[in-house]
Protein backbone atom coordinates (compact mmCIF):
# COMPACT_ATOMS: atom_id res chain seq x y z
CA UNK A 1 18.33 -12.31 -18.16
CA UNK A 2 14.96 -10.61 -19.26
CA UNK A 3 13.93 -7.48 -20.25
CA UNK A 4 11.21 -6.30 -17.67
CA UNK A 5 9.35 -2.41 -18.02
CA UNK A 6 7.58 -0.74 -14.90
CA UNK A 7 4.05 -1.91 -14.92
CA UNK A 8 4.61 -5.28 -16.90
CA UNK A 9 2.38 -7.63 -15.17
CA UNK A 10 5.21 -10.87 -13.27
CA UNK A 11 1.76 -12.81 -11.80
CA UNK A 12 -1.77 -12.14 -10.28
CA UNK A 13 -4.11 -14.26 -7.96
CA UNK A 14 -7.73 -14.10 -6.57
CA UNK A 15 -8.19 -11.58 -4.14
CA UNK A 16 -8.71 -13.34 -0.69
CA UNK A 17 -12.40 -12.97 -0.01
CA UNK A 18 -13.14 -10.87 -2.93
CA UNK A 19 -12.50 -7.43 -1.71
CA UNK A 20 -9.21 -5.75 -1.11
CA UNK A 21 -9.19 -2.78 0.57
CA UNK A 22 -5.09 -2.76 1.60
CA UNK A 23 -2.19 -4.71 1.04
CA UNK A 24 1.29 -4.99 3.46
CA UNK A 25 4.28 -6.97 2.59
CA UNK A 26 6.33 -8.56 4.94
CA UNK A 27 9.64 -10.44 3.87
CA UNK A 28 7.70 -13.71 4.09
CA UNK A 29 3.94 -12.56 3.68
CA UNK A 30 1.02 -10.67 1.93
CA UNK A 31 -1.13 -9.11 4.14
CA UNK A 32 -4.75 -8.29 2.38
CA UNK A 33 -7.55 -7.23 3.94
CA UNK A 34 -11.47 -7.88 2.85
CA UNK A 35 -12.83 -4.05 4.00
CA UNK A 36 -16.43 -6.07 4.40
CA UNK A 37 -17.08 -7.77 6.80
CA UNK A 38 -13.04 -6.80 8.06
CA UNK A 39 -11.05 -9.82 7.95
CA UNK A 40 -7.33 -9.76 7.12
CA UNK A 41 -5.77 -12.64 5.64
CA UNK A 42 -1.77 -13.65 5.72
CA UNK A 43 -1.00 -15.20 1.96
CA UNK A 44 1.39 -16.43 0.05
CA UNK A 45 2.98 -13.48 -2.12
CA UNK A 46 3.44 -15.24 -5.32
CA UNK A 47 0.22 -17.60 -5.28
CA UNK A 48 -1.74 -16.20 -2.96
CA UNK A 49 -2.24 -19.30 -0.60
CA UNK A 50 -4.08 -18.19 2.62
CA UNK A 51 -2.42 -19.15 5.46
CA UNK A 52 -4.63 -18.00 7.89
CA UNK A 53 -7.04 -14.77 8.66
CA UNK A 54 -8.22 -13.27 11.62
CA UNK A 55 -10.61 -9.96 12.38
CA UNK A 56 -9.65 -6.46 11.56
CA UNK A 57 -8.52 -4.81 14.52
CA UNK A 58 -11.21 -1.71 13.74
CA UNK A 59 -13.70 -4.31 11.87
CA UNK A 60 -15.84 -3.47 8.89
CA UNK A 61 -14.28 -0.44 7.00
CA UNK A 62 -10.54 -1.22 7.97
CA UNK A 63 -8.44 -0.22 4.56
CA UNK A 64 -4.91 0.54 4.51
CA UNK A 65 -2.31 -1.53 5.90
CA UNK A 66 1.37 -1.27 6.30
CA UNK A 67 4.06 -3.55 7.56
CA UNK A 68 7.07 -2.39 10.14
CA UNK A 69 9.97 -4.73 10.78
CA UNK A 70 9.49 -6.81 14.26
CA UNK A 71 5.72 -7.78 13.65
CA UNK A 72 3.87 -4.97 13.68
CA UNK A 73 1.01 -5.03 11.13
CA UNK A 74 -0.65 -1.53 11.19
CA UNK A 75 -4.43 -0.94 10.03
CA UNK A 76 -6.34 1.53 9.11
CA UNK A 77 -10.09 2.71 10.22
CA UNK A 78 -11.50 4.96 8.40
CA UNK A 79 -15.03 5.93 7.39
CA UNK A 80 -16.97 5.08 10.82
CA UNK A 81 -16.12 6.46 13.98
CA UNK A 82 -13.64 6.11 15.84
CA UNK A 83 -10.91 7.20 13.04
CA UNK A 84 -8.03 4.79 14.25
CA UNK A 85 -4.58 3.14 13.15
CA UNK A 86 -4.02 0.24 15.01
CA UNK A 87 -0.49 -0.87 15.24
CA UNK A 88 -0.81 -5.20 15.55
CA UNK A 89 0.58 -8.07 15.96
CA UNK A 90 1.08 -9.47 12.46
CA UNK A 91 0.34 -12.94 13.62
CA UNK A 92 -2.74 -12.86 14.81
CA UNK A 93 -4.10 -9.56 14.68
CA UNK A 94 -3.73 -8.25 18.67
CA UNK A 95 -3.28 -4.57 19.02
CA UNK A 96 -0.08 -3.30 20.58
CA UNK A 97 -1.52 0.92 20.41
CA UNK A 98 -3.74 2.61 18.16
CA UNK A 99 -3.80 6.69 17.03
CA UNK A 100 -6.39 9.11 15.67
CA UNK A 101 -6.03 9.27 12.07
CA UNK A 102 -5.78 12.27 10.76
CA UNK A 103 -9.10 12.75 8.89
CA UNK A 104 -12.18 9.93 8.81
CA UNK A 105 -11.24 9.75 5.14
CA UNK A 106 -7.16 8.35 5.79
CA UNK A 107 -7.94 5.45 3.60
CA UNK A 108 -4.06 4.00 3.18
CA UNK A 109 -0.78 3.44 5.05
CA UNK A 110 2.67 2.68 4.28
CA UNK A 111 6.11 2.59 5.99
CA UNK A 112 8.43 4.94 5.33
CA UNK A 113 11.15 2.51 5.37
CA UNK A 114 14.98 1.82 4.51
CA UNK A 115 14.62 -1.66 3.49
CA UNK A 116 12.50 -4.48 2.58
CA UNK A 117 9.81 -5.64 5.00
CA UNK A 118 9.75 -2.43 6.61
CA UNK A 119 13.04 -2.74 7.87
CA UNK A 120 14.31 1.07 9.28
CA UNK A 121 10.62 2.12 9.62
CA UNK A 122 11.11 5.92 10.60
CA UNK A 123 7.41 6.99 9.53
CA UNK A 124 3.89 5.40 8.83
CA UNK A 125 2.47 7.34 5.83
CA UNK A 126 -0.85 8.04 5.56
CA UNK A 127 -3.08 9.55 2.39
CA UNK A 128 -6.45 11.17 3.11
CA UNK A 129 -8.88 12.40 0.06
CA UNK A 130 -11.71 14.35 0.55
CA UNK A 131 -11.69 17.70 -1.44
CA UNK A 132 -8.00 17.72 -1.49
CA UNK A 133 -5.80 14.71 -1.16
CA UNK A 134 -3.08 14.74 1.49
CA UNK A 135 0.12 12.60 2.80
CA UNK A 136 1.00 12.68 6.29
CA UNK A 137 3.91 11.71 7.52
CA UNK A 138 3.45 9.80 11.17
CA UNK A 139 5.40 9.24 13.75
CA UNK A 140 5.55 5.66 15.09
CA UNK A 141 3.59 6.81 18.27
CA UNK A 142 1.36 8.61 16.50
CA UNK A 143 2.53 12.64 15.86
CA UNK A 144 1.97 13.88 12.72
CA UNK A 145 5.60 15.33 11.24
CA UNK A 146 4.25 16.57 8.21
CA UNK A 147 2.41 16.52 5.47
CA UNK A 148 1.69 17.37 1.90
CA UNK A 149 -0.88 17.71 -1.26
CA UNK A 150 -1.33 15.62 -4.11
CA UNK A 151 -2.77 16.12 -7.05
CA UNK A 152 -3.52 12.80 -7.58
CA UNK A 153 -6.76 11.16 -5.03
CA UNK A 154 -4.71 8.69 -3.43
CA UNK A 155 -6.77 5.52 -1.69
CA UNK A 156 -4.07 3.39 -0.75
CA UNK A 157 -0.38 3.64 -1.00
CA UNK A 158 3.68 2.15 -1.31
CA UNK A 159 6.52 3.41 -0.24
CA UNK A 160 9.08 2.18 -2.41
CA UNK A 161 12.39 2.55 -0.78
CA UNK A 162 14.83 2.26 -3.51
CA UNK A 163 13.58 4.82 -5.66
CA UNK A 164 12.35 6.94 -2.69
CA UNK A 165 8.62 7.29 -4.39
CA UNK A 166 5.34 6.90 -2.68
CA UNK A 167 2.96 4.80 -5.21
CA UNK A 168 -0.54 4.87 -5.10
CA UNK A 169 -4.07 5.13 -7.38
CA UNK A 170 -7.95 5.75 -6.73
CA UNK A 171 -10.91 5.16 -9.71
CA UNK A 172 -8.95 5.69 -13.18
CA UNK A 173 -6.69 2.80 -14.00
CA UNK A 174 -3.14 4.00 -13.18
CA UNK A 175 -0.96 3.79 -10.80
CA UNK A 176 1.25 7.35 -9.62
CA UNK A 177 4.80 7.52 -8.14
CA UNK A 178 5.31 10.48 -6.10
CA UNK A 179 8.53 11.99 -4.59
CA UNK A 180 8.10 12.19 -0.58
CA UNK A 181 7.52 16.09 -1.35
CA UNK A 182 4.02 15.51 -3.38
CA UNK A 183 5.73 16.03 -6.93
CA UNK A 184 4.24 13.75 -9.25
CA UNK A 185 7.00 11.67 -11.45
CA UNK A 186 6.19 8.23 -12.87
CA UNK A 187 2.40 6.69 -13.66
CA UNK A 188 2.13 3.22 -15.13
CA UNK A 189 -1.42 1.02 -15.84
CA UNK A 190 -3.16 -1.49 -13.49
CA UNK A 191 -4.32 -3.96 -15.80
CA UNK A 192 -7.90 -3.82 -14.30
CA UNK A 193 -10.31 -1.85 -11.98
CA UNK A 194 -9.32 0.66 -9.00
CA UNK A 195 -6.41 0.80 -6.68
CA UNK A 196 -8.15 -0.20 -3.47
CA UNK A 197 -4.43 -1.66 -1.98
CA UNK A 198 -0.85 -1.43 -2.93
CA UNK A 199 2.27 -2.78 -1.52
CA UNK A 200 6.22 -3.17 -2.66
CA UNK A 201 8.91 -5.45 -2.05
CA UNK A 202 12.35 -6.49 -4.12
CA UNK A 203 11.23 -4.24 -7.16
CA UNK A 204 7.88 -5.27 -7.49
CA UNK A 205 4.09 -3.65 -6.56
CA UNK A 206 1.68 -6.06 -5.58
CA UNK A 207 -1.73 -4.06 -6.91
CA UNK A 208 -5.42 -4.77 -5.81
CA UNK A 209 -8.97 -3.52 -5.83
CA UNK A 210 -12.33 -4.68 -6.80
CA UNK A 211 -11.53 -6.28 -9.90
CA UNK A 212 -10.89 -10.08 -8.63
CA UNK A 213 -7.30 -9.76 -8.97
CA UNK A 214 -4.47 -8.89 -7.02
CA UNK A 215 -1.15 -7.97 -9.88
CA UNK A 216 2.13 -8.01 -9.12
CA UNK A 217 3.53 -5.91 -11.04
CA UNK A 218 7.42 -4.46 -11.97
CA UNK A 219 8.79 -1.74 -10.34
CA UNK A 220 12.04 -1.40 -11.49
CA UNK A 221 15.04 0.01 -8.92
CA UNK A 222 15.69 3.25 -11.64
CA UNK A 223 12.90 4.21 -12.48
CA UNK A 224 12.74 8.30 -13.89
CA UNK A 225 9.83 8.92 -15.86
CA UNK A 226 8.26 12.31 -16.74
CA UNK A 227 4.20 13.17 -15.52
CA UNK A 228 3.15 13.15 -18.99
CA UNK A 229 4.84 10.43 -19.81
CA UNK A 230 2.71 6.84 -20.68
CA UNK A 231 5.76 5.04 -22.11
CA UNK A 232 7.63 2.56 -20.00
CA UNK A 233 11.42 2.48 -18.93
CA UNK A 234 13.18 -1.06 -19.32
CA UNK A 235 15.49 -2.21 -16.32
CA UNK A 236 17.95 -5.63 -16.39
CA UNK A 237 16.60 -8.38 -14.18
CA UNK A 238 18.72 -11.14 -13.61
């Protein structure tokens, strides 16, 4: 048994060609996507092996992704027109049915899910920054159910289903666990650069950007930590 605190750093890899703009986790699979040229590439989690890669479904400026249980790899367009989430085959990238995205600045996605590997999907969430950052809750065919500020800019997110907490970052270092209401409750350190992508999976964040690295990083299944607070909490791993 170990001692392991939210944040501490369990391995890291290369980014898979250099540029991660949003990460998905199935239960056998990292998805990671190069934002330029658009390329998303299906890894090993641990090592980051690629496995193979194929074209973003919106091409150059694709960013979040987000994995739902059955194959469906969802994607993100955002900064050129048209503003789309494209919900894909996880295999090889072929588009099932896309949406408008809220805003042309939605930059990440994540399931709102029950289980691991996006098992009990009931919404895709979606965080937009512009002047005010925002989480929308969407419906798998594409209504927006709600939505929410932040006080945090949010580029890509996590839904992390055993804590119930929405993770994500931007420019400053940290990453931010939110309750699914926009309250701000738990922060921890990236151990480099931005937070361009950010996925979870059986307690851990996997945590990318532009510094070379993708972390994966401890995300304990109790975690309670005050806003202000820049301490860690220890959990039991076994």
């Amino acid at each position: 048994m170990v001692y392991a605190a939210l944040g501490d750093v369990a391995g890291s890899f290369r980014i898979p060609g250099g540029n991660c703009g949003g990460l998905a986790r199935s239960d056998g699979y990292l998805y990671s996507c190069d934002y330029s040229p658009g390329t998303v590439y299906r890894c090993h989690p641990t090592t980051g092996s690629v496995y193979g890669s194929y074209t973003a479904a919106g091409g150059s400026y694709t960013r979040g992704l987000a994995y739902q249980w059955g194959g469906n790899l969802w994607q993100n367009k955002a900064y050129t027109s048209p503003y789309r989430i494209y919900r894909t085959n996880e295999a090889n990238g072929s588009v099932f049915a896309y949406y408008s995205l809220p805003s042309n600045v939605t930059h990440g996605s994540a399931p709102l899910a029950t289980g691991d590997g996006g098992r009990g999907t009931t919404y895709i969430i979606l965080s937009s920054y512009s002047s005010t950052s925002r989480v929308y809750y969407m419906t798998t065919t594409g209504s927006i159910a709600r939505s929410h500020t932040a006080n945090t800019y949010l580029y890509e997110i996590a839904y992390d289903w055993r804590n119930r907490l929405v993770w994500g970052g931007m420019n400053d270092g940290y990453v931010y666990g939110f309750t699914t209401a926009g309250s701000r409750v738990a922060s921890f350190r990236k151990p480099s650069g931005n937070v361009y992508g950010i996925t979870y999976h059986g307690q851990y964040l996997w945590v990318g950007g532009t510094s070379g690295y993708i972390y994966r990083q401890h995300c304990p299944a109790n975690v309670s930590v005050a806003p202000t607070s820049v301490g860690k909490i220890k959990a039991l791993f076994e």
